[in-house]
Protein backbone atom coordinates (compact mmCIF):
# COMPACT_ATOMS: atom_id res chain seq x y z
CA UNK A 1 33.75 -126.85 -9.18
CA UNK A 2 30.21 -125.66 -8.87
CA UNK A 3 28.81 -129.53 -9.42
CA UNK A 4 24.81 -130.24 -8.99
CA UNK A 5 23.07 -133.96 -8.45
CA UNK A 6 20.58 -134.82 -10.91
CA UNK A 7 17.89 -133.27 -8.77
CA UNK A 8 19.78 -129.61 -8.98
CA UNK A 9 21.29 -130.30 -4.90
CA UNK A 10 25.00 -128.84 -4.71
CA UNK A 11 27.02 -131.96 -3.88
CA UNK A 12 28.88 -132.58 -0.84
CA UNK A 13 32.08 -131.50 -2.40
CA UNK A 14 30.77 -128.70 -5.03
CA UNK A 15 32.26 -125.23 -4.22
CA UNK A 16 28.62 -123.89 -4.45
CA UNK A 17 28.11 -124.64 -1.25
CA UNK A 18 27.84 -121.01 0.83
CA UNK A 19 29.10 -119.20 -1.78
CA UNK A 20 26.15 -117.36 -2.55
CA UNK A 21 25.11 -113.75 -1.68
CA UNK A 22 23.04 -112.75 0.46
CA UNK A 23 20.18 -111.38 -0.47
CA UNK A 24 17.76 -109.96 2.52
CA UNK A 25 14.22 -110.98 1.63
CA UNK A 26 15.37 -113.15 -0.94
CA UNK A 27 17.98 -115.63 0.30
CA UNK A 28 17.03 -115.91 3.35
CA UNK A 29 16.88 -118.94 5.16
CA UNK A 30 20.27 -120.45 4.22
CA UNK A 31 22.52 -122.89 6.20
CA UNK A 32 25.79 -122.33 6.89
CA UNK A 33 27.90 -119.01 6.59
CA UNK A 34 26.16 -117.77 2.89
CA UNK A 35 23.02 -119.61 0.83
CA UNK A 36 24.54 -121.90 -1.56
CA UNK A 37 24.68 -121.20 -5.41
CA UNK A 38 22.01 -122.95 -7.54
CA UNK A 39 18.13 -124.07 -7.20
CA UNK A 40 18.59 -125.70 -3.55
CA UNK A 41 19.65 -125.45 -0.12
CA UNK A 42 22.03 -128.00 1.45
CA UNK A 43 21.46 -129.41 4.61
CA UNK A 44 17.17 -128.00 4.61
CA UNK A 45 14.36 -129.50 3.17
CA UNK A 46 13.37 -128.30 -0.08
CA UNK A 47 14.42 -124.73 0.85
CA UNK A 48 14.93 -123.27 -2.85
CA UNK A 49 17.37 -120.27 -3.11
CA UNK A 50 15.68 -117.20 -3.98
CA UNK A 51 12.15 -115.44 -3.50
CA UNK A 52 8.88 -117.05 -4.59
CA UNK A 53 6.57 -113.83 -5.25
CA UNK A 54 3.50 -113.09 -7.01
CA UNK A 55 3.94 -110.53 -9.87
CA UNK A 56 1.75 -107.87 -8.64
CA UNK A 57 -1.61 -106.62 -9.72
CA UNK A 58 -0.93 -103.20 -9.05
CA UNK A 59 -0.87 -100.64 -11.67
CA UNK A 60 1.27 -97.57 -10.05
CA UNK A 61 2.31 -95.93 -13.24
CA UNK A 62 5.28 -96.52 -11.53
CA UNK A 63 7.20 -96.84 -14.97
CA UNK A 64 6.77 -94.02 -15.76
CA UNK A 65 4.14 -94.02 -18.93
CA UNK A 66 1.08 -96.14 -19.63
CA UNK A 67 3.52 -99.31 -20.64
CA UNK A 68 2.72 -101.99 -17.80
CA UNK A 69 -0.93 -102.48 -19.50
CA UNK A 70 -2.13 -101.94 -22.63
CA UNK A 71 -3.73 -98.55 -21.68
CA UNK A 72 -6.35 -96.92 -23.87
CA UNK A 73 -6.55 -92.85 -24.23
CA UNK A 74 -9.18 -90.94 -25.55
CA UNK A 75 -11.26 -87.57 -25.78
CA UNK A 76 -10.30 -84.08 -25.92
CA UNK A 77 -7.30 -84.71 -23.85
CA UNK A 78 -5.09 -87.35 -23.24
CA UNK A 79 -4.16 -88.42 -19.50
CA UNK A 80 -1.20 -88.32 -18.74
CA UNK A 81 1.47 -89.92 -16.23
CA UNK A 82 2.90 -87.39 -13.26
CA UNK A 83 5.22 -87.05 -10.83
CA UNK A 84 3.71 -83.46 -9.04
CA UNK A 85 0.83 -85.48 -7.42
CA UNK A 86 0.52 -89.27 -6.28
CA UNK A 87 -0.91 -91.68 -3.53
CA UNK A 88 2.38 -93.42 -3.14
CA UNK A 89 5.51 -93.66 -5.06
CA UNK A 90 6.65 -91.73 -7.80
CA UNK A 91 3.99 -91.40 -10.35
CA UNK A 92 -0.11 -90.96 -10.95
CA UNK A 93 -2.22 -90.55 -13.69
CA UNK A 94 -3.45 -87.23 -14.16
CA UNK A 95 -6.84 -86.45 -16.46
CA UNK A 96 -5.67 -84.56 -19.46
CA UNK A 97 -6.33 -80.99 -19.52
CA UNK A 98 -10.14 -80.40 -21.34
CA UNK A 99 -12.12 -77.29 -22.03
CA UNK A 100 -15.88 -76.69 -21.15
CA UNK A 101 -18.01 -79.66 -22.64
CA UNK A 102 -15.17 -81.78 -22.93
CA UNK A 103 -14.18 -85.12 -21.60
CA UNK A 104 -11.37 -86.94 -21.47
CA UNK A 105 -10.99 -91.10 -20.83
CA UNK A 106 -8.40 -93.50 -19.35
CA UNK A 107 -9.19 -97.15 -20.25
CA UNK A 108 -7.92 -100.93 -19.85
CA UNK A 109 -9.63 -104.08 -20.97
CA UNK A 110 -8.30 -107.15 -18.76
CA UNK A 111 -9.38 -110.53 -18.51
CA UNK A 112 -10.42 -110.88 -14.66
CA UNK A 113 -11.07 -113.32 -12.42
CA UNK A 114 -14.18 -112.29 -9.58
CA UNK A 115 -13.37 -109.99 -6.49
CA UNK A 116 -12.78 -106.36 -6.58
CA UNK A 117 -11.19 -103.43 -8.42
CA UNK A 118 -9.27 -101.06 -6.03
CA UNK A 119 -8.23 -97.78 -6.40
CA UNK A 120 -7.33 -94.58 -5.14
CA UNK A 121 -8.72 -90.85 -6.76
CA UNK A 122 -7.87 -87.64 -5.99
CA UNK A 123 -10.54 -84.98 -7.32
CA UNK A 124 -10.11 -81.15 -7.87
CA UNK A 125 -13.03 -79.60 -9.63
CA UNK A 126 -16.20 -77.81 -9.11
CA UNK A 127 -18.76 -79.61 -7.30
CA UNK A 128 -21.52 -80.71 -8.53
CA UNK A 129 -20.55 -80.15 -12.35
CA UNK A 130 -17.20 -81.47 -13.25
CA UNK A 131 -16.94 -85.18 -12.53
CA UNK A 132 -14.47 -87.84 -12.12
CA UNK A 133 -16.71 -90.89 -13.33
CA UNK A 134 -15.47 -94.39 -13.02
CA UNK A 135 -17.25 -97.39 -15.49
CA UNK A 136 -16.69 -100.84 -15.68
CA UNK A 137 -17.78 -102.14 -18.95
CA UNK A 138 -19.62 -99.02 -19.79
CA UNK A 139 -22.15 -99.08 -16.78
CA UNK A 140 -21.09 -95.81 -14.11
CA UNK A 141 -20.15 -97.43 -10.97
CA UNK A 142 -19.81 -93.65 -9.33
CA UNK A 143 -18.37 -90.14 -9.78
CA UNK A 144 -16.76 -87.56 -7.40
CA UNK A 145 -16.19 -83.80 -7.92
CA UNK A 146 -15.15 -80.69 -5.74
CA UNK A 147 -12.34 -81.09 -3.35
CA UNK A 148 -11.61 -84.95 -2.54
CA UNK A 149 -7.96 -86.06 -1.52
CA UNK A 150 -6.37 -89.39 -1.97
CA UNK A 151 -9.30 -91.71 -1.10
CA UNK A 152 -9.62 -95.71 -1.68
CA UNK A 153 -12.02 -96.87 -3.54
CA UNK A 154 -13.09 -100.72 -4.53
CA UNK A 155 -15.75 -102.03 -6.54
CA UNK A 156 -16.91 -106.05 -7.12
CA UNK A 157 -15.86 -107.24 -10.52
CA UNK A 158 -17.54 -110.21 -11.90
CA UNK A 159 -15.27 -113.15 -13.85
CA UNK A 160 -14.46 -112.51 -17.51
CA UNK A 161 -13.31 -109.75 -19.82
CA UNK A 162 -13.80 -106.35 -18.35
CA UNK A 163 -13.21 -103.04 -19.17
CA UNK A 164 -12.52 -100.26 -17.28
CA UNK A 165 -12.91 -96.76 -17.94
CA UNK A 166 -12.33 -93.83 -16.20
CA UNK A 167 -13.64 -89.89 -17.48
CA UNK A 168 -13.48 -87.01 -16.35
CA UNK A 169 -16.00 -84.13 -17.58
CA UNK A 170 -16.62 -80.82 -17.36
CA UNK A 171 -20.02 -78.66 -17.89
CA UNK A 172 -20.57 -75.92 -20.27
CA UNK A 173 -19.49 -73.23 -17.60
CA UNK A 174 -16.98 -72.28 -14.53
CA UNK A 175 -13.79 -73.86 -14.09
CA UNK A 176 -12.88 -74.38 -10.28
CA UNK A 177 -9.90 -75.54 -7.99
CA UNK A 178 -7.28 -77.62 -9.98
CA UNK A 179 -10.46 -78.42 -12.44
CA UNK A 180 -8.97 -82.18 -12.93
CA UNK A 181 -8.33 -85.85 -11.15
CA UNK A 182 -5.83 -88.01 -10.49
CA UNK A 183 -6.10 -92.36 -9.73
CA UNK A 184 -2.91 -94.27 -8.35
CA UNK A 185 -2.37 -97.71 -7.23
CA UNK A 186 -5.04 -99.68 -8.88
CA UNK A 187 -5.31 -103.20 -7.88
CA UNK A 188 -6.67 -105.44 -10.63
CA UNK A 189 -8.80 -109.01 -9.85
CA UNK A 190 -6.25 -110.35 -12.54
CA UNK A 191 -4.29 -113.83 -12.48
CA UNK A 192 -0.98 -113.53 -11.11
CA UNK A 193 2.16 -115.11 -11.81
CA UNK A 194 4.61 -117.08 -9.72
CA UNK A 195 8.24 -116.69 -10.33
CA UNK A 196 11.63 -117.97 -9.05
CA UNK A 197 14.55 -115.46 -8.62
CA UNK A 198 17.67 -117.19 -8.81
């Protein structure tokens, strides 16, 4: 019923001919009354059925946990993922909850291609004194502190294996405003990958 030529095209005859769903964003483009079921379009040129996207760079903490990359944690705290404060979405990543003296560190190691790191960081702390610091393989590329809301942020990132850390620290004394950071919506100068819904 649902017959395909050797090349994957619905024949003339096949029943998968607009009996698709559709699909806004992602079937679009059909002829006919629906898009037809299976890798092509009838009656286009090469029109395939479904969405060719580019798996996304962006690290939202939008699952919920540190799970979409393999996330390093460290210090006298652990960061943590949070819904009560975020750029966009549902989720950030908070620093974790240190003392005076302490420090606490949010790290990835990716293999990068050259352009730029983006981010956005929220800062509540005392100024001056207790720092959001952001390092990319181990040199500081800058640090915020007092009262800074949801700001972007980008940094060039040279081709190869790179890690990135971010720490926040506190001084030996005086604990002010929310005394901690948040980042959201990183954009990584990874490789992406192409995929075909179907």
């Amino acid at each position: 019923q649902y017959s395909v030529d050797g090349k994957g095209w619905p024949t003339s005859y096949s029943g998968a001919i607009d009996a698709g769903v559709v699909i806004p964003g992602i079937t679009d483009g059909y002829v006919g009354f629906a898009p037809d079921i299976g890798c092509y379009e009838v009656g286009t040129e090469g029109w395939e059925a479904g969405a060719d996207w580019v798996e996304t760079p962006l690290e939202g903490f939008e699952t919920g946990n540190f799970s979409r990359f393999l996330w390093e944690r460290y210090g006298d705290a652990t960061w943590a993922v949070i819904s009560s404060a975020r750029h966009s979405g549902t989720y950030s990543a908070r620093a974790g909850t240190i003392d005076h003296d302490g420090s606490t560190s949010l790290q990835v190691t990716l293999d990068c291609l050259s352009g730029d790191i983006s981010f956005y960081r929220r800062v509540s702390s005392e100024s001056g004194s207790d720092c959001l610091q952001f390092y990319i393989d181990g040199v500081e590329q800058d640090k915020w502190s007092g009262e800074k809301d949801w700001t972007q942020v980008s940094f060039p990132v040279t081709a190869g294996k790179r890690t990135f850390r971010w720490t926040f620290s506190k001084n030996d004394s005086i604990s002010e405003r929310g005394d901690t950071a948040w980042i959201d919506d990183i954009v990584f100068p990874i490789e992406c990958k192409n995929a075909w819904a179907r």
